[in-house]
Protein backbone atom coordinates (compact mmCIF):
# COMPACT_ATOMS: atom_id res chain seq x y z
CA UNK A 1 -90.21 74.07 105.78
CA UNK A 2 -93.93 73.08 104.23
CA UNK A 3 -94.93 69.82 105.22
CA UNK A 4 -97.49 68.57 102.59
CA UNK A 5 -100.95 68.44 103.33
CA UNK A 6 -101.23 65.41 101.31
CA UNK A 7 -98.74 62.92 102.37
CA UNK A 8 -95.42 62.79 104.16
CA UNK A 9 -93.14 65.00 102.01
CA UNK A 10 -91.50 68.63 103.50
CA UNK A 11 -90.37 71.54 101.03
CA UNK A 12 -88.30 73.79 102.15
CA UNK A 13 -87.90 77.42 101.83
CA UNK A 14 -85.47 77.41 99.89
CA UNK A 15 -87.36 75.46 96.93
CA UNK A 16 -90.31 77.63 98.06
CA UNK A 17 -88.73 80.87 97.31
CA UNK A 18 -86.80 79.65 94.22
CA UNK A 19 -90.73 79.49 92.75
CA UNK A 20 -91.55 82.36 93.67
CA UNK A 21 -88.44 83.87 91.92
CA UNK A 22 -89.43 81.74 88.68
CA UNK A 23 -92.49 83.44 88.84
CA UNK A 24 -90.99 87.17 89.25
CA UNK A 25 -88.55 86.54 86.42
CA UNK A 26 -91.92 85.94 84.19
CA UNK A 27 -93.62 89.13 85.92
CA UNK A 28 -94.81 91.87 83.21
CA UNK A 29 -96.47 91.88 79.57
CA UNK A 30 -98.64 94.51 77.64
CA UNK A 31 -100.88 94.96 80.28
CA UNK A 32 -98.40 94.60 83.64
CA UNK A 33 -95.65 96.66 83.96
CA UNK A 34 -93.18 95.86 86.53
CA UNK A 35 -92.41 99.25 88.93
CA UNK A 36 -89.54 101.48 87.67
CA UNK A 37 -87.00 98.90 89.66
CA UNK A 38 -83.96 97.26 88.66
CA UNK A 39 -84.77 94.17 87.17
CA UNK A 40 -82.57 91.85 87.74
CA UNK A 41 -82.51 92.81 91.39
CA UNK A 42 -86.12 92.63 91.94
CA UNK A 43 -85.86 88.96 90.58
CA UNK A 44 -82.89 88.13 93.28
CA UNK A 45 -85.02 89.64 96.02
CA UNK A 46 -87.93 87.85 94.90
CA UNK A 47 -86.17 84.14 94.65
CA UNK A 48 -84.26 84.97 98.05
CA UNK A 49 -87.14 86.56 100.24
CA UNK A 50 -86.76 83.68 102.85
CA UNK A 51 -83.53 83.94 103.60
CA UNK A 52 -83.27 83.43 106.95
CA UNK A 53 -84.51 79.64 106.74
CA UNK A 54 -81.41 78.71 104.87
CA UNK A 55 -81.13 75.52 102.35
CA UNK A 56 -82.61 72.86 104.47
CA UNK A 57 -84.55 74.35 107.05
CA UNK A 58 -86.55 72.35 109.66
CA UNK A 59 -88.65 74.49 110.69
CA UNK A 60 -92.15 73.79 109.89
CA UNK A 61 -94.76 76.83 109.58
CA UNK A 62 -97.48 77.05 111.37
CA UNK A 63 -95.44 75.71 114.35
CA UNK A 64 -92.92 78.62 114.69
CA UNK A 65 -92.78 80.32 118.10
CA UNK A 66 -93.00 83.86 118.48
CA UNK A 67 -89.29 83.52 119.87
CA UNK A 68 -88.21 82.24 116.86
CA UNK A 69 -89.74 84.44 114.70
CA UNK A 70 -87.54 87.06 116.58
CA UNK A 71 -84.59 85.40 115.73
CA UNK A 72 -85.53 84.94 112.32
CA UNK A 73 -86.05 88.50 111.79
CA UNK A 74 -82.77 89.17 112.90
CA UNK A 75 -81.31 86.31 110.68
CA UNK A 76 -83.10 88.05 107.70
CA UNK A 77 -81.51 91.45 109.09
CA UNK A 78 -77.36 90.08 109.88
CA UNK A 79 -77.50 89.15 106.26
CA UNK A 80 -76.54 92.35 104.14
CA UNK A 81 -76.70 92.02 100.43
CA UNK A 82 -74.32 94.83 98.29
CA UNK A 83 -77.78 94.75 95.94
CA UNK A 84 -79.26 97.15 98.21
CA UNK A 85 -82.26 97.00 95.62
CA UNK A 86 -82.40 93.09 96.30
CA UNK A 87 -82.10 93.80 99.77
CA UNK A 88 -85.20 96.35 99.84
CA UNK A 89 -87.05 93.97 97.88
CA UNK A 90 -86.64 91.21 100.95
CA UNK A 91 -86.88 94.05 103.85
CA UNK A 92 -90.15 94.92 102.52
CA UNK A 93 -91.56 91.53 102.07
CA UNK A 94 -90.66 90.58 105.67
CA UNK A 95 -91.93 93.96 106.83
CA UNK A 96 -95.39 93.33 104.94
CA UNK A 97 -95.32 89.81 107.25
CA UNK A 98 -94.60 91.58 110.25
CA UNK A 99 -97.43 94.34 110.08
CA UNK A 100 -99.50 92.71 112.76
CA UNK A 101 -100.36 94.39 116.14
CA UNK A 102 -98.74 91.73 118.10
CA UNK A 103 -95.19 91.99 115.91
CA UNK A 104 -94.87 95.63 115.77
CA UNK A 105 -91.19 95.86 117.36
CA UNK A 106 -90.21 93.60 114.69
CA UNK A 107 -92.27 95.61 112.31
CA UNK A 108 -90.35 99.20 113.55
CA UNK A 109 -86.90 97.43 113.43
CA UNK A 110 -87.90 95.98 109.99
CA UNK A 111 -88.89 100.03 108.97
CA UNK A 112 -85.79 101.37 110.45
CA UNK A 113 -83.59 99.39 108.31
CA UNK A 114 -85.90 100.54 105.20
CA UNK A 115 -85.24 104.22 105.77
CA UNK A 116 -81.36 103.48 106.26
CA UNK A 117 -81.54 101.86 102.88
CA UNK A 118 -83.62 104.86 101.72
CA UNK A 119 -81.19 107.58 103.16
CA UNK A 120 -77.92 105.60 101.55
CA UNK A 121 -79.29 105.58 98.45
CA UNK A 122 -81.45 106.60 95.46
CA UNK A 123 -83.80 104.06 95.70
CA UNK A 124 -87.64 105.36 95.07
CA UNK A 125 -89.44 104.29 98.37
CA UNK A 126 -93.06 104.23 96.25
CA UNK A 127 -92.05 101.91 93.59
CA UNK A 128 -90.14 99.34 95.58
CA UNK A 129 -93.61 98.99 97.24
CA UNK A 130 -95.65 98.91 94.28
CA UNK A 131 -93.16 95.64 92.92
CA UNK A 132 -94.26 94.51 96.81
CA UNK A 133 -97.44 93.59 95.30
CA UNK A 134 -96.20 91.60 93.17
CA UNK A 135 -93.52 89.57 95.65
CA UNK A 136 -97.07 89.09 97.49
CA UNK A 137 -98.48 87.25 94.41
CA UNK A 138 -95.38 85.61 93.92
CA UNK A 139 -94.90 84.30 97.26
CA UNK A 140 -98.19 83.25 97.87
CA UNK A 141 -98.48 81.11 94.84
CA UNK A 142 -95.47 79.61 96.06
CA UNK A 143 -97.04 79.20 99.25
CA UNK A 144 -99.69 77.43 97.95
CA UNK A 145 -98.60 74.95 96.04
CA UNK A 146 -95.59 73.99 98.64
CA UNK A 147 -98.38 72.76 100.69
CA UNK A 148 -99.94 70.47 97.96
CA UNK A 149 -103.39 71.91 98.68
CA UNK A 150 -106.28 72.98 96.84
CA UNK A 151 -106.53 76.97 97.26
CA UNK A 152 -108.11 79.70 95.75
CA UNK A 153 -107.13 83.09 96.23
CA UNK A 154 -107.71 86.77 95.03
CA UNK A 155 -104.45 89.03 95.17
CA UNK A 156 -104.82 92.91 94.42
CA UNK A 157 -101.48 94.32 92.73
CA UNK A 158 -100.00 97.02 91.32
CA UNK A 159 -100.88 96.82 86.94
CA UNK A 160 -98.59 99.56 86.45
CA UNK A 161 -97.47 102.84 88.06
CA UNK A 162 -100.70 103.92 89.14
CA UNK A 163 -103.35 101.18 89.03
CA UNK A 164 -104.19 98.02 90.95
CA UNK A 165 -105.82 95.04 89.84
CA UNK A 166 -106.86 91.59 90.96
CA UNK A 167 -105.47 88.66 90.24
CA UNK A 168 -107.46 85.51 91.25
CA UNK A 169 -105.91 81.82 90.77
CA UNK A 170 -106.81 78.61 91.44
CA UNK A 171 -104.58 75.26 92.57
CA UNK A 172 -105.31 71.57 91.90
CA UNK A 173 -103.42 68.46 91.91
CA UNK A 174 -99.87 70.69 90.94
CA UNK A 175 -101.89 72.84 88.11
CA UNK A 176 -102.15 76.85 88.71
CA UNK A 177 -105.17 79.06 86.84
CA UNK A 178 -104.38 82.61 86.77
CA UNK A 179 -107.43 84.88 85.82
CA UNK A 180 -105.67 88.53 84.77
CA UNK A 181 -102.20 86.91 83.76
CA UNK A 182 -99.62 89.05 84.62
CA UNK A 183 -97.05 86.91 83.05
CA UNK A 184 -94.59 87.23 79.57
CA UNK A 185 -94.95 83.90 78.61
CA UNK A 186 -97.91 81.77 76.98
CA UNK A 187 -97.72 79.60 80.50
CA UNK A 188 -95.23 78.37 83.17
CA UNK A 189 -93.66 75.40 83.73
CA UNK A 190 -91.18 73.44 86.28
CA UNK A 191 -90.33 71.65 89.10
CA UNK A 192 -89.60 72.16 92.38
CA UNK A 193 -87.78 69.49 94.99
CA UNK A 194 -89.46 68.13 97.95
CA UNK A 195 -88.07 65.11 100.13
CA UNK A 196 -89.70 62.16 102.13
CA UNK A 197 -90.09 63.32 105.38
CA UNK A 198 -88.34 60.12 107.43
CA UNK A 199 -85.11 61.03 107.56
CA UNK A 200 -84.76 64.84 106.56
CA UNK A 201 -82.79 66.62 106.35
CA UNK A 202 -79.87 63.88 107.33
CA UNK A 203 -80.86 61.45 104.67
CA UNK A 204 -82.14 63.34 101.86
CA UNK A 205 -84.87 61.25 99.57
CA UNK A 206 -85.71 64.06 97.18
CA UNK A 207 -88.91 63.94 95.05
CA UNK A 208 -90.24 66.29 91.87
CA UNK A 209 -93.23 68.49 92.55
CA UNK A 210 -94.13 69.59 89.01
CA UNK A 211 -96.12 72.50 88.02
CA UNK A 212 -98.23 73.92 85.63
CA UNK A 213 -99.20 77.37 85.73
CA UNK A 214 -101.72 78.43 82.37
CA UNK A 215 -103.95 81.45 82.32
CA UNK A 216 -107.74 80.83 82.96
């Protein structure tokens, strides 16, 4: 879960990955093209890349013990979708999270469930990481604003088959600058839940965290 940095309110993955999935579902327009992958699966991959938190989760980041982590990464791996497209999308993403010199068991058993997806399948290895760029973006927007912080950041994805770009935005008070929009739509609208923090998740006092993302 994201406890706000502005007052006692937690989001929790689940809400913070259902943004990011808004956000993929938006993803491409004359100058973004979205990597030769299913659509409708990269859009489930996207809005379910934290799976292993479930619907109310309680565990807040930046507080997460290594030893959790572990079992989180197995969580993420028990669960199986039949979208094996969705569930390359999600491998990936947690693989890209893992790639750090202290996590690299977790990173290898992450891989080795990649290339069994690979070897089952006719999935094109190249462009399921290309459309990784773009869960990145996705996600960390997301990230962001589940936070309810200021933040600035600079994002380098995929524009198409073959070139990258960067994408900078900007976050204040629940509004979302994009500089490069990616996006299909004039801007981006919506709501996400949050709840007081006394009493989650047993007594549930849901709030609306509204957002406006516009391009720059």
């Amino acid at each position: 879960m994201f406890i706000s940095k502005e007052r006692k309110v937690v989001i929790p993955q689940s809400e913070h990955q259902r943004l990011a999935g808004i956000l993929a579902m938006h993803w491409g327009n004359h100058e973004f093209t979205l990597p030769t992958i299913n659509r409708n699966s990269f859009n489930l991959g996207v809005a379910t890349h934290d799976r292993a938190f479930g619907c109310l989760d309680t565990a807040a980041l930046g507080q997460i013990s290594e030893e959790d982590r572990v079992v989180q990464v197995d969580k993420w791996l028990d669960t199986s979708y039949s979208d094996v497209a969705a569930e390359l999308v999600i491998i990936l993403h947690v693989r890209r999270l893992m790639n750090t010199p202290e996590r690299q068991t977790l990173y290898q058993k992450l891989d080795t469930r990649i290339q069994e997806i690979i070897s089952t399948s006719d999935l094109d290895l190249t462009a399921y990481e290309q459309a990784d760029t773009v869960t990145d973006f996705c996600d960390l927007i997301a990230f962001d604003f589940s936070f309810e912080l200021d933040a600035s950041r600079t994002v380098t994805v995929y524009q198409n088959q073959s070139t990258t770009t960067d994408i900078t935005y900007k976050l204040s008070d629940g509004k979302i600058t994009v500089d490069n929009w990616p996006f299909n739509v004039p801007k981006i609208e919506g709501y996400i839940l949050g709840y007081q923090q006394a009493g989650y998740p047993e007594n549930l006092q849901p709030i609306i965290l509204s957002f406006e993302i516009v391009p720059k």
